[in-house]
PDB file of N, CA and C in Angstrom:
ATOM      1  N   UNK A   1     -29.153  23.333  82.508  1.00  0.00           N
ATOM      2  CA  UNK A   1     -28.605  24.456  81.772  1.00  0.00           C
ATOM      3  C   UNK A   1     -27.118  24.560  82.068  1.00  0.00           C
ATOM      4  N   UNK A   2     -26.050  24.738  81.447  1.00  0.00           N
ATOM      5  CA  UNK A   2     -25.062  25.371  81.592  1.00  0.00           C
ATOM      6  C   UNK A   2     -24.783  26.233  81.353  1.00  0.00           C
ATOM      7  N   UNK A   3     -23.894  27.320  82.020  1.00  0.00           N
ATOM      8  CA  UNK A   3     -23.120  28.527  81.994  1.00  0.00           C
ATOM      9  C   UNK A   3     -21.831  28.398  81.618  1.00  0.00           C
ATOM     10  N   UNK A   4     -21.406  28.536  80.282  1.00  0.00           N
ATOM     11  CA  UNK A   4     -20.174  28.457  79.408  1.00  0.00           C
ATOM     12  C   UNK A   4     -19.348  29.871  79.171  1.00  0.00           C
ATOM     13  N   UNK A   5     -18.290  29.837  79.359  1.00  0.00           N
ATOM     14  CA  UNK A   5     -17.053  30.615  78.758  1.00  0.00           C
ATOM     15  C   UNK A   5     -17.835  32.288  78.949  1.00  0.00           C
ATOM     16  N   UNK A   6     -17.760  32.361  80.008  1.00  0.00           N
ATOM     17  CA  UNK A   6     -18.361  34.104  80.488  1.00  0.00           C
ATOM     18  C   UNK A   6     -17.264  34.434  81.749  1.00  0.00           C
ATOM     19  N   UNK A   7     -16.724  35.430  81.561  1.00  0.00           N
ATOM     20  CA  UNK A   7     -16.119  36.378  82.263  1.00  0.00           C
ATOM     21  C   UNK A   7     -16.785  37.478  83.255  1.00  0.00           C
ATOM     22  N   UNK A   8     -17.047  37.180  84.379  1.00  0.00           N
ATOM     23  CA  UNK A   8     -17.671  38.299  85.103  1.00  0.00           C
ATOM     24  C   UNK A   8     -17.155  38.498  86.927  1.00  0.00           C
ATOM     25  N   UNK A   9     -17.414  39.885  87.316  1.00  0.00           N
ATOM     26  CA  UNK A   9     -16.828  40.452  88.156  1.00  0.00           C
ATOM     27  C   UNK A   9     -18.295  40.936  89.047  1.00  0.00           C
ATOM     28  N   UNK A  10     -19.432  40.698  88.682  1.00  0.00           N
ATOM     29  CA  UNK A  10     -20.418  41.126  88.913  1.00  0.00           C
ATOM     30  C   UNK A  10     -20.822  40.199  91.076  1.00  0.00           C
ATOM     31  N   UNK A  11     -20.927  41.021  91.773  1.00  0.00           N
ATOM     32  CA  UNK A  11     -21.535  41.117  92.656  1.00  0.00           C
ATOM     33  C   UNK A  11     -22.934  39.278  92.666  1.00  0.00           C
ATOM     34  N   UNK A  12     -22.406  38.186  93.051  1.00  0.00           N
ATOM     35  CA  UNK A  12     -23.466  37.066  93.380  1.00  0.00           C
ATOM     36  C   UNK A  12     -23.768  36.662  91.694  1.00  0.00           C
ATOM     37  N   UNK A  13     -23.124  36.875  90.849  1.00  0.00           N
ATOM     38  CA  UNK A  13     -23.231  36.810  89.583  1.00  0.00           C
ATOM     39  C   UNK A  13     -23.977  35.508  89.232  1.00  0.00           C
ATOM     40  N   UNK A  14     -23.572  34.367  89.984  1.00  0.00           N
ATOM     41  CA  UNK A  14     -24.720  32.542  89.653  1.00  0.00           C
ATOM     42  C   UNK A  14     -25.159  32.417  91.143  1.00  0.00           C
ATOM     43  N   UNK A  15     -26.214  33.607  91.826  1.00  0.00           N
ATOM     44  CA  UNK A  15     -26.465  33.138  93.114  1.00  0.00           C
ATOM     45  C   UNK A  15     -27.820  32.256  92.957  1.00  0.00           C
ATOM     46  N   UNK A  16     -27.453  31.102  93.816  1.00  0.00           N
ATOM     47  CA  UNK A  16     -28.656  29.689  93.889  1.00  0.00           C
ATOM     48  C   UNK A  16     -29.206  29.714  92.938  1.00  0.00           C
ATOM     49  N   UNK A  17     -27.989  29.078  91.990  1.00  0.00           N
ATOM     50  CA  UNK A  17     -28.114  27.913  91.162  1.00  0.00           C
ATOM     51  C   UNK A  17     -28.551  26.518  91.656  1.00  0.00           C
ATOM     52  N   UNK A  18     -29.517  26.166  90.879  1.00  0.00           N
ATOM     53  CA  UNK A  18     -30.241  24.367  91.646  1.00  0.00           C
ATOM     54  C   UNK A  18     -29.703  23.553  89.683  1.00  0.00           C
ATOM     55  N   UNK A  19     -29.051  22.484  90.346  1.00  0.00           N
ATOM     56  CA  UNK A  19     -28.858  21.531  89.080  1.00  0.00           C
ATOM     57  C   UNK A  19     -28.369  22.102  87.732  1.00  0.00           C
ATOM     58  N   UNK A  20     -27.166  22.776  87.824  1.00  0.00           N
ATOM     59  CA  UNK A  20     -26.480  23.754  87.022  1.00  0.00           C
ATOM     60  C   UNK A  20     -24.962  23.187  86.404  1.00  0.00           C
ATOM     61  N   UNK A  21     -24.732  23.611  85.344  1.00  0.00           N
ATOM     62  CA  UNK A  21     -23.373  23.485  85.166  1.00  0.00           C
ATOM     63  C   UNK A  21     -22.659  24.914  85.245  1.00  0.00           C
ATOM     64  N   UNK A  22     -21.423  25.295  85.990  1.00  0.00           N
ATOM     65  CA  UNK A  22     -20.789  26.240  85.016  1.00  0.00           C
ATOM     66  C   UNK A  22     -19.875  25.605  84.777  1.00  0.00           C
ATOM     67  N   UNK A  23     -18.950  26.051  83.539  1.00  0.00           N
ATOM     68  CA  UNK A  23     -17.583  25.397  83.001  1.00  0.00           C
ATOM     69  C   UNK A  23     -17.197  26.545  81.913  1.00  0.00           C
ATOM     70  N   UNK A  24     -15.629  26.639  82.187  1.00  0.00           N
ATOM     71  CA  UNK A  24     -14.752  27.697  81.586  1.00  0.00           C
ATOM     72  C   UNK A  24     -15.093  28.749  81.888  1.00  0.00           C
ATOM     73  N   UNK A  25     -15.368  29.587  82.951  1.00  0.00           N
ATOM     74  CA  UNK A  25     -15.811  30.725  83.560  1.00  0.00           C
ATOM     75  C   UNK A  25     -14.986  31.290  83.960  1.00  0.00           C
ATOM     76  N   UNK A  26     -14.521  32.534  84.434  1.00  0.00           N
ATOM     77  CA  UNK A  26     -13.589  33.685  84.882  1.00  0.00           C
ATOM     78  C   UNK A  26     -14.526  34.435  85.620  1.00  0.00           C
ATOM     79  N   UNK A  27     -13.763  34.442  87.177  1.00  0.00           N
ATOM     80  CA  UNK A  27     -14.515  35.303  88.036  1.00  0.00           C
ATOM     81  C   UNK A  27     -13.666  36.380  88.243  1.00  0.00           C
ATOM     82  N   UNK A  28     -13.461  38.042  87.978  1.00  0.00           N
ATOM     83  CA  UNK A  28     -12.183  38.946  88.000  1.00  0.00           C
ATOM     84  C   UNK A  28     -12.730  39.769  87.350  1.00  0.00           C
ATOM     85  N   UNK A  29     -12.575  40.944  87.587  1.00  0.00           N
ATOM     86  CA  UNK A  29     -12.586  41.772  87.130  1.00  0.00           C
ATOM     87  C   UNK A  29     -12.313  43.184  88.443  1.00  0.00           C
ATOM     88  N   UNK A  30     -12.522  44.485  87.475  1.00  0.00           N
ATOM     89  CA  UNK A  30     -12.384  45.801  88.300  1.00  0.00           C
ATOM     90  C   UNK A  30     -13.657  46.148  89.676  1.00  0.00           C
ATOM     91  N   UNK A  31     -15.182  45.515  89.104  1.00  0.00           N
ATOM     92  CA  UNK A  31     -16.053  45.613  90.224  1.00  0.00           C
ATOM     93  C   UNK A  31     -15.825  44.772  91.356  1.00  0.00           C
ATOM     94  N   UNK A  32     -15.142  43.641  91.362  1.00  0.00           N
ATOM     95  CA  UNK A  32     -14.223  43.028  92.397  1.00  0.00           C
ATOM     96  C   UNK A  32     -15.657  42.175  93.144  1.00  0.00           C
ATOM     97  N   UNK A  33     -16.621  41.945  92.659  1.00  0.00           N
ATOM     98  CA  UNK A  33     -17.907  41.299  92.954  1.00  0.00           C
ATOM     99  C   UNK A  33     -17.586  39.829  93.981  1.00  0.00           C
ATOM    100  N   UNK A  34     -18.327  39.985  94.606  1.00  0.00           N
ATOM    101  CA  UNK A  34     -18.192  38.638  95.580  1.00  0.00           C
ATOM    102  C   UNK A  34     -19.346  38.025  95.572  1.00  0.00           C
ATOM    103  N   UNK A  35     -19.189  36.647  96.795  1.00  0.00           N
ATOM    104  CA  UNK A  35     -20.014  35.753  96.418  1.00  0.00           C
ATOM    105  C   UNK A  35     -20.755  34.972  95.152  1.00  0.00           C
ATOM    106  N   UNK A  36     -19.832  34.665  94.265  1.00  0.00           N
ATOM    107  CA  UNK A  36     -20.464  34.397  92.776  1.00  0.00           C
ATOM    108  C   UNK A  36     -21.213  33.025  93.154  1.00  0.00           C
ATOM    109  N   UNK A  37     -21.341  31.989  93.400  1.00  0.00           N
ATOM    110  CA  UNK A  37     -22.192  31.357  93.655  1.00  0.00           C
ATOM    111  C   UNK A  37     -22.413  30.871  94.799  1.00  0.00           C
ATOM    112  N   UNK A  38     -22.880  31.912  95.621  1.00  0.00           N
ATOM    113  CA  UNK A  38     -23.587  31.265  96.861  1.00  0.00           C
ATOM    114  C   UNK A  38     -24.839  31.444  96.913  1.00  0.00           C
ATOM    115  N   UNK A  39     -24.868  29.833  98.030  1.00  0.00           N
ATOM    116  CA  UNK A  39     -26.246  29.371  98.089  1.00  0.00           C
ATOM    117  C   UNK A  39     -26.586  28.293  96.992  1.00  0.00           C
ATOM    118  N   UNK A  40     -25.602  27.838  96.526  1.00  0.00           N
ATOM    119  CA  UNK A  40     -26.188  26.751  95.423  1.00  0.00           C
ATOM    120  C   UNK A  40     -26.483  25.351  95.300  1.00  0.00           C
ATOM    121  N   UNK A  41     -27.480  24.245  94.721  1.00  0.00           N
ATOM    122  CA  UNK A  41     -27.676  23.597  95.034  1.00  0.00           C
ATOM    123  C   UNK A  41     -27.677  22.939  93.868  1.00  0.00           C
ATOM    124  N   UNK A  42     -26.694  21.564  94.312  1.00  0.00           N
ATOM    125  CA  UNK A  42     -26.437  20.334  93.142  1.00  0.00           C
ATOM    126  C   UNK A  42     -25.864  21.032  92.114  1.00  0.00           C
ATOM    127  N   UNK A  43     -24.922  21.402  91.663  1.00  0.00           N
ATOM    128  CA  UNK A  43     -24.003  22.107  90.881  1.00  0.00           C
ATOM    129  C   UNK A  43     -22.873  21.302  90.096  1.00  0.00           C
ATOM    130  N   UNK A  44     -22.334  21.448  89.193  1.00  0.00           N
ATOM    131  CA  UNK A  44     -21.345  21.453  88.887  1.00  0.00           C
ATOM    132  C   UNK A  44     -20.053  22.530  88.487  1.00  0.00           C
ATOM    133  N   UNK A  45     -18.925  23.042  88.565  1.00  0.00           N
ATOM    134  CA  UNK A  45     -18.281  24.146  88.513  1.00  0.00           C
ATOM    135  C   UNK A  45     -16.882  22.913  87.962  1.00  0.00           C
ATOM    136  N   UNK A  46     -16.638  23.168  86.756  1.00  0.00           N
ATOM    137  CA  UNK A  46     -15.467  22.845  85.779  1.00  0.00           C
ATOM    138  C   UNK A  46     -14.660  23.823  84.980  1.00  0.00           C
ATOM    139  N   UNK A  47     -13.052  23.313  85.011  1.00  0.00           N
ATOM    140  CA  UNK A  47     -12.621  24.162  84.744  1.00  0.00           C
ATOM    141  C   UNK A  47     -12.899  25.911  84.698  1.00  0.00           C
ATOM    142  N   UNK A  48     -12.972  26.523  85.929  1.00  0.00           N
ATOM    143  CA  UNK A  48     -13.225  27.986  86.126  1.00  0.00           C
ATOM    144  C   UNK A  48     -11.855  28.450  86.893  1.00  0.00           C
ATOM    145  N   UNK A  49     -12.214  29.492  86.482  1.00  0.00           N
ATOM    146  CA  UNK A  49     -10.986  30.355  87.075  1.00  0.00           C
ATOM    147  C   UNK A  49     -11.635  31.891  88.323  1.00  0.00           C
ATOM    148  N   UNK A  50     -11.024  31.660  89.935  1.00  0.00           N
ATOM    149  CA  UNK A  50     -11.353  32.265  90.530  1.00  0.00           C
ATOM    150  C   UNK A  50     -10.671  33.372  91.248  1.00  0.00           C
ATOM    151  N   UNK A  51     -10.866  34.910  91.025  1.00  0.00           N
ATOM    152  CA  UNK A  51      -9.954  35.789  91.647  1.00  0.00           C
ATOM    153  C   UNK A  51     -10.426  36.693  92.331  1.00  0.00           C
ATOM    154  N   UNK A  52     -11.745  36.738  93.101  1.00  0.00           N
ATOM    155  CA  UNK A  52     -12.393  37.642  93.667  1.00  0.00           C
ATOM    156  C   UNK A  52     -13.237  36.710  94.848  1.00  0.00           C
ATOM    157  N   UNK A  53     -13.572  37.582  95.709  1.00  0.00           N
ATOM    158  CA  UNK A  53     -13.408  36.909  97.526  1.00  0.00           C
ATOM    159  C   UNK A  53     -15.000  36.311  97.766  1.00  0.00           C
ATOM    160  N   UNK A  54     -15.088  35.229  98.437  1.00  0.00           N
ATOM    161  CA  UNK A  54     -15.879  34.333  98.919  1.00  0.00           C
ATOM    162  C   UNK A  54     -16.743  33.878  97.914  1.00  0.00           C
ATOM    163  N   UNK A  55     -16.309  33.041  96.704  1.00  0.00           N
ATOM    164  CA  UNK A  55     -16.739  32.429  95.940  1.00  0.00           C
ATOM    165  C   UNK A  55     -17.737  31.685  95.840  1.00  0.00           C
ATOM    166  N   UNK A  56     -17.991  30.430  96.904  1.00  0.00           N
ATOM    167  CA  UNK A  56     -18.424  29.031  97.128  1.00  0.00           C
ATOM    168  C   UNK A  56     -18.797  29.120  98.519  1.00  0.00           C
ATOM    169  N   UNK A  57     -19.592  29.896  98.877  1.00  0.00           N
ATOM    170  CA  UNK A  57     -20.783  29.666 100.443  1.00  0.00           C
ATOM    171  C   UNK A  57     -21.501  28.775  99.856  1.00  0.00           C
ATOM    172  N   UNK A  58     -22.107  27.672 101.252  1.00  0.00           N
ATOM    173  CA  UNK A  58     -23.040  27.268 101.279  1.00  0.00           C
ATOM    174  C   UNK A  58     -23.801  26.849 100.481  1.00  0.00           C
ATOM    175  N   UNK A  59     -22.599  26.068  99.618  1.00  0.00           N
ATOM    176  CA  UNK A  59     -23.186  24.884  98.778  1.00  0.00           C
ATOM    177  C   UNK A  59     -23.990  23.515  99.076  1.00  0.00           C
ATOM    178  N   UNK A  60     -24.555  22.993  98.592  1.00  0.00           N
ATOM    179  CA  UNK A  60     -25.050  22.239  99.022  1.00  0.00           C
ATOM    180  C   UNK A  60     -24.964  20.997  97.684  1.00  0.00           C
ATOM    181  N   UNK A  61     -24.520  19.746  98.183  1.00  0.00           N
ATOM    182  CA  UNK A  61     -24.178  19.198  96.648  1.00  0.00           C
ATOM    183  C   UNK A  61     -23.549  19.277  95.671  1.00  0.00           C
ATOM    184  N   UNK A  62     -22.580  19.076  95.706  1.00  0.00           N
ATOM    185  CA  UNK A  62     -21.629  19.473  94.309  1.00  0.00           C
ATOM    186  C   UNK A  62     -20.404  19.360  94.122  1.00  0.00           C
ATOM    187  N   UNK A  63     -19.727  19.351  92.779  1.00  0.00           N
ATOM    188  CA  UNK A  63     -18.560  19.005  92.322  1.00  0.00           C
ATOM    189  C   UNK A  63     -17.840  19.882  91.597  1.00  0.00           C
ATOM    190  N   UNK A  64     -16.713  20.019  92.356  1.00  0.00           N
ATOM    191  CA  UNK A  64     -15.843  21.087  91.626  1.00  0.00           C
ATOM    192  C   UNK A  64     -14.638  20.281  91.312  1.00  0.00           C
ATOM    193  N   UNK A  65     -14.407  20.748  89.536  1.00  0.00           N
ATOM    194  CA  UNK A  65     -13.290  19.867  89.072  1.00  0.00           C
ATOM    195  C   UNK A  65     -12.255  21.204  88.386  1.00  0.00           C
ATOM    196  N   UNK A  66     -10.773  20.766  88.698  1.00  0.00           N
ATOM    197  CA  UNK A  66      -9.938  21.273  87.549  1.00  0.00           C
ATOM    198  C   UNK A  66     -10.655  23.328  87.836  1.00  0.00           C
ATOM    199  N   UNK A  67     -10.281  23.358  88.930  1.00  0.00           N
ATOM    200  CA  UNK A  67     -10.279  25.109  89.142  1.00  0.00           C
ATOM    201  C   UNK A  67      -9.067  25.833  89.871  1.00  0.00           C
ATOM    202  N   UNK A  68      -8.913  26.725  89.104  1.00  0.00           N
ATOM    203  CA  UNK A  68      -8.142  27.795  90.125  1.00  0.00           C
ATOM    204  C   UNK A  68      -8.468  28.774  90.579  1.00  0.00           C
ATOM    205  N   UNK A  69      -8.425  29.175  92.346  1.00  0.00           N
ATOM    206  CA  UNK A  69      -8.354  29.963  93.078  1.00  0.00           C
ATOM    207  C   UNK A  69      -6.892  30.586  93.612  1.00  0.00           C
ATOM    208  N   UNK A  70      -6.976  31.846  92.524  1.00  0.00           N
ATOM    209  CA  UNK A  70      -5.690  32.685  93.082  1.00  0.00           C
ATOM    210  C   UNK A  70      -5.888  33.172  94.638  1.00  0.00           C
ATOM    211  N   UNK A  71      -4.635  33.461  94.887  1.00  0.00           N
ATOM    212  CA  UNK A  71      -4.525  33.954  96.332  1.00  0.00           C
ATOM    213  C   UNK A  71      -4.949  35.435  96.774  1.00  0.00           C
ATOM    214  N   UNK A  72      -5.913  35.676  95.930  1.00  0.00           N
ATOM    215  CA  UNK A  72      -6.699  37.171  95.900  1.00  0.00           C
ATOM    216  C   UNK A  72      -8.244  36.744  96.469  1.00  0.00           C
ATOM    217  N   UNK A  73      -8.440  35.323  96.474  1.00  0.00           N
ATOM    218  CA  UNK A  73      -9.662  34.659  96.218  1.00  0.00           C
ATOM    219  C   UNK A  73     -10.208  34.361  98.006  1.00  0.00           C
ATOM    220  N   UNK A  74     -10.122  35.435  98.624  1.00  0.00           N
ATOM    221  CA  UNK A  74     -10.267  35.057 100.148  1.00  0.00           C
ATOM    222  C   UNK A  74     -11.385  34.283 100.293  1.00  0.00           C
ATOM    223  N   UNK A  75     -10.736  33.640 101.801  1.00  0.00           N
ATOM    224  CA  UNK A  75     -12.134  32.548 102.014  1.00  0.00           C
ATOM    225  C   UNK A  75     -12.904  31.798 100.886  1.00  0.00           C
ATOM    226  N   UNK A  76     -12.822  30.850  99.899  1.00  0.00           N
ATOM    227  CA  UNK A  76     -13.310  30.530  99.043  1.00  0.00           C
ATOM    228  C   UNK A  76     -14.649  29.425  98.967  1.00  0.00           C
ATOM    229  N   UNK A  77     -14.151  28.507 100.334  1.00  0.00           N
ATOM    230  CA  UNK A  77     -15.371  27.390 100.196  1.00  0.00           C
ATOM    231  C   UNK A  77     -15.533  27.339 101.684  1.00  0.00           C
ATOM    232  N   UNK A  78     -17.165  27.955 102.477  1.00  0.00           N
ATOM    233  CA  UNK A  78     -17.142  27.987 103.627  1.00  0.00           C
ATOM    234  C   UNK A  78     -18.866  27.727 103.519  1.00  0.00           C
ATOM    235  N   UNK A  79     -19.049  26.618 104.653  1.00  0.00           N
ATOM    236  CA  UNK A  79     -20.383  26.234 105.283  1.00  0.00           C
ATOM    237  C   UNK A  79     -20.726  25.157 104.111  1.00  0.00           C
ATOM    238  N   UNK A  80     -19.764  24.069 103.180  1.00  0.00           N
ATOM    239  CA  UNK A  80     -20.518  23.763 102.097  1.00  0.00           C
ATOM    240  C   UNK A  80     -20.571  22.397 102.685  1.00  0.00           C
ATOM    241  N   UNK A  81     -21.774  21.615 101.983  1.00  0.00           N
ATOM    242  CA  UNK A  81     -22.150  20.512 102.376  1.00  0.00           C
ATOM    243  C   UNK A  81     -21.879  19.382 101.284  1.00  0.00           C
ATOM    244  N   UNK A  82     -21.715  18.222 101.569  1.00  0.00           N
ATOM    245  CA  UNK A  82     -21.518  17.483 100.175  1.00  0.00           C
ATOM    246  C   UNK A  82     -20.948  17.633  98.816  1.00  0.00           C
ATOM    247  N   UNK A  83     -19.416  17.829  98.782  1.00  0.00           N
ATOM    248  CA  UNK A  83     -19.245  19.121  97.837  1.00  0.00           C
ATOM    249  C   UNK A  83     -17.662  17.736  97.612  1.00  0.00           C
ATOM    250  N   UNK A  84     -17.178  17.426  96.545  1.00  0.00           N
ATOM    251  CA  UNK A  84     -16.243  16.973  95.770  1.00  0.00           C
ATOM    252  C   UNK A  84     -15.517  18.120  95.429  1.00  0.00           C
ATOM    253  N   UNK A  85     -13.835  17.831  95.907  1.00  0.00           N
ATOM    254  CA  UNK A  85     -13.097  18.923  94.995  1.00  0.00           C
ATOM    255  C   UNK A  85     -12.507  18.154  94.480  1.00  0.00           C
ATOM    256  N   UNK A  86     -11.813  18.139  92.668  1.00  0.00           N
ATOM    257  CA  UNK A  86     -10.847  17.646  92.534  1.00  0.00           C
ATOM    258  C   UNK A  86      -9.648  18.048  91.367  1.00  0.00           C
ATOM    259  N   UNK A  87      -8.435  18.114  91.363  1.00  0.00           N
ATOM    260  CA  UNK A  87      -7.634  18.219  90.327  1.00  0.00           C
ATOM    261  C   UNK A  87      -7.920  19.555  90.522  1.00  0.00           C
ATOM    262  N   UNK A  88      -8.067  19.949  91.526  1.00  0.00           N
ATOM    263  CA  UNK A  88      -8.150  21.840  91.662  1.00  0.00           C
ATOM    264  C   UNK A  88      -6.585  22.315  92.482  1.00  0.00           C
ATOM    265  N   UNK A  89      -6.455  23.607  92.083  1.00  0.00           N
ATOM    266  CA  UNK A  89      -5.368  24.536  92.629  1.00  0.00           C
ATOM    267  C   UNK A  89      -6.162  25.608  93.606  1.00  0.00           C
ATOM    268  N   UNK A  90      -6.105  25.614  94.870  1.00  0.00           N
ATOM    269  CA  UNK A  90      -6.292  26.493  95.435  1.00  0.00           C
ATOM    270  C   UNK A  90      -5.778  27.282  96.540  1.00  0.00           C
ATOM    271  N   UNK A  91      -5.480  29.015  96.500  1.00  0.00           N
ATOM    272  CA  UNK A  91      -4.529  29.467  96.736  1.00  0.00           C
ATOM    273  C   UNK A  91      -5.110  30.635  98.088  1.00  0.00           C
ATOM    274  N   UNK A  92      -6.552  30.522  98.211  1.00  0.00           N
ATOM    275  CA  UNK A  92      -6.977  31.747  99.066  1.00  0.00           C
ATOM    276  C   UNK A  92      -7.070  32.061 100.403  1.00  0.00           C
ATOM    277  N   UNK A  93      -7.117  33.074 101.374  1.00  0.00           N
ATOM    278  CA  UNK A  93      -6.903  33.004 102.453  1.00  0.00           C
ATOM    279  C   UNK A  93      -8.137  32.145 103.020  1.00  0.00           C
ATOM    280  N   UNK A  94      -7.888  31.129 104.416  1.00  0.00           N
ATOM    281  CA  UNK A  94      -9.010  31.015 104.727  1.00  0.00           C
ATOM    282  C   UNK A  94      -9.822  29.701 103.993  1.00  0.00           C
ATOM    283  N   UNK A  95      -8.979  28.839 103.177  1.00  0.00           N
ATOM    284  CA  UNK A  95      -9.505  28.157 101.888  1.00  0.00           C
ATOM    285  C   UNK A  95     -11.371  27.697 102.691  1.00  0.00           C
ATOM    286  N   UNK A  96     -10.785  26.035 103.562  1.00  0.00           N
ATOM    287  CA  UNK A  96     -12.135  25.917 103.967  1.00  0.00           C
ATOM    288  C   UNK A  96     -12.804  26.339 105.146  1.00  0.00           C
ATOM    289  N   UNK A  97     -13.582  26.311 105.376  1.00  0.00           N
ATOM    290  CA  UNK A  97     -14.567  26.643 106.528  1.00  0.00           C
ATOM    291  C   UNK A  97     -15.699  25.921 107.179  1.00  0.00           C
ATOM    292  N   UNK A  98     -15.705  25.337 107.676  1.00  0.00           N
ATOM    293  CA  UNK A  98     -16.990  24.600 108.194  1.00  0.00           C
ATOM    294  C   UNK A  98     -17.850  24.012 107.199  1.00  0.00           C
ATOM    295  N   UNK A  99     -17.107  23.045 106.703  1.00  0.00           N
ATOM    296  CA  UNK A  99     -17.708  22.236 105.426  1.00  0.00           C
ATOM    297  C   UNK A  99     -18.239  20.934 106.426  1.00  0.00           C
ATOM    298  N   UNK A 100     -18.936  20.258 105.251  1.00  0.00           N
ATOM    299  CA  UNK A 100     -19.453  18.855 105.811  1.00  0.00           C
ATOM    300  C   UNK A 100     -19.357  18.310 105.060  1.00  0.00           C
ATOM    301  N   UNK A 101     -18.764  16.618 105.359  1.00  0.00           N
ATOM    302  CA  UNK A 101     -18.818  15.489 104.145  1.00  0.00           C
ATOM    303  C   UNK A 101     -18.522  16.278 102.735  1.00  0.00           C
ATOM    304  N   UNK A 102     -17.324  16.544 102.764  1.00  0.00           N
ATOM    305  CA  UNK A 102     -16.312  16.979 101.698  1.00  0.00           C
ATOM    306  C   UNK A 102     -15.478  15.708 101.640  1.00  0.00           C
ATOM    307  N   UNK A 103     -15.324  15.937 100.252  1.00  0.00           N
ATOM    308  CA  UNK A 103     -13.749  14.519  99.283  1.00  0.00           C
ATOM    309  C   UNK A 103     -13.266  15.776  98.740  1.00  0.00           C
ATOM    310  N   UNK A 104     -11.687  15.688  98.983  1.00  0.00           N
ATOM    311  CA  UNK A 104     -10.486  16.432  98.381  1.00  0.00           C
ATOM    312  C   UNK A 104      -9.767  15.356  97.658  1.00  0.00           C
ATOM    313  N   UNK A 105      -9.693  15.362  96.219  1.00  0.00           N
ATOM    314  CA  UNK A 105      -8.705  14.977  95.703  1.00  0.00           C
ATOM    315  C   UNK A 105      -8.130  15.433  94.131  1.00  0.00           C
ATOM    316  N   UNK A 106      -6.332  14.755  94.880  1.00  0.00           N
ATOM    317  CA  UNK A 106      -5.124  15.292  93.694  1.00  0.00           C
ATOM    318  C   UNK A 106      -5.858  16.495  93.307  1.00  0.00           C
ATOM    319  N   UNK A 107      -5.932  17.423  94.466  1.00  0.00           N
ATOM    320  CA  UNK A 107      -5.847  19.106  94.398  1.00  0.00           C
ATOM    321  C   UNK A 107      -4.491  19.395  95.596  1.00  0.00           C
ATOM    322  N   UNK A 108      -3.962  20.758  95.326  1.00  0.00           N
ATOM    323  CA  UNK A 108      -3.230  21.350  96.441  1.00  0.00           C
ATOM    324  C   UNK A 108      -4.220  22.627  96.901  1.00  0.00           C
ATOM    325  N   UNK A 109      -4.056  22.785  98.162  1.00  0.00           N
ATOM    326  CA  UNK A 109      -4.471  23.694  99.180  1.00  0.00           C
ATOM    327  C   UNK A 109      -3.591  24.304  99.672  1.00  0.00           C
ATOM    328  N   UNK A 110      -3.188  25.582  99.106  1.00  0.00           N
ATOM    329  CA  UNK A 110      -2.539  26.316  99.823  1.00  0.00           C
ATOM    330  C   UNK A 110      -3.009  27.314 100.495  1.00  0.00           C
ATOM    331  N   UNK A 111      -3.080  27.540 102.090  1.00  0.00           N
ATOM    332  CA  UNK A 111      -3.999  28.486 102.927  1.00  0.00           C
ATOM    333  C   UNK A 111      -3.015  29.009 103.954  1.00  0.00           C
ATOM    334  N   UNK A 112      -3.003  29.786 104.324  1.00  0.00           N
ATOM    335  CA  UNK A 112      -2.646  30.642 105.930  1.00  0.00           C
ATOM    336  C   UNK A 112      -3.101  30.263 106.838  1.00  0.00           C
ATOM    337  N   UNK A 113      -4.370  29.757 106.741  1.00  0.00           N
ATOM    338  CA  UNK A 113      -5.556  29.546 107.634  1.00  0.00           C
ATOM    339  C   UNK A 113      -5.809  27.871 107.593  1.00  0.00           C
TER     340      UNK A 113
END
């Protein structure tokens, strides 16, 4: 199944997703919702746009292409396992965290942390 071109601010909004696409997604809004997909497994996440805090827990499997994480986007990818980033912009405090067998590429990481 994929999750196409939806805008949401909602509180775990794609929590554990198994064998999923999202692509063209917007995470932002006024409810300021966190954790939009944690806990997910074998995923894909393309072109999305991320502005609300701890996005990407404890993934397991997966590929993130061509995303931005504004610098509103705290802590964004923490405890994930097997996880591809690439051609991504990311700007949040805290970016990674105790990942495993991660590939970064032609993305920038900009973190404090």
């Amino acid at each position: 199944m994929k999750y196409s071109n939806i805008t949401t601010d909602i509180e775990r909004a794609f929590y554990a997703l198994s064998n999923e696409t999202v692509e063209n997604c917007e995470f932002s809004g006024p409810a300021d919702g966190e954790s939009a997909l944690k806990e997910c497994r074998d995923i894909k996440v393309d072109n999305c746009r991320f502005y609300l805090r701890y996005p990407m827990w404890h993934l397991e499997k997966g590929t993130v292409n061509n995303i931005f994480m504004s610098d509103t986007c705290r802590a964004p990818l923490w405890y994930d396992k097997d996880i591809t980033i690439s051609n991504s912009d990311m700007h949040g405090t805290k970016a990674l965290r105790e990942c495993d067998r991660g590939h970064i590429e032609n993305s920038t990481i900009e973190s404090a942390e």
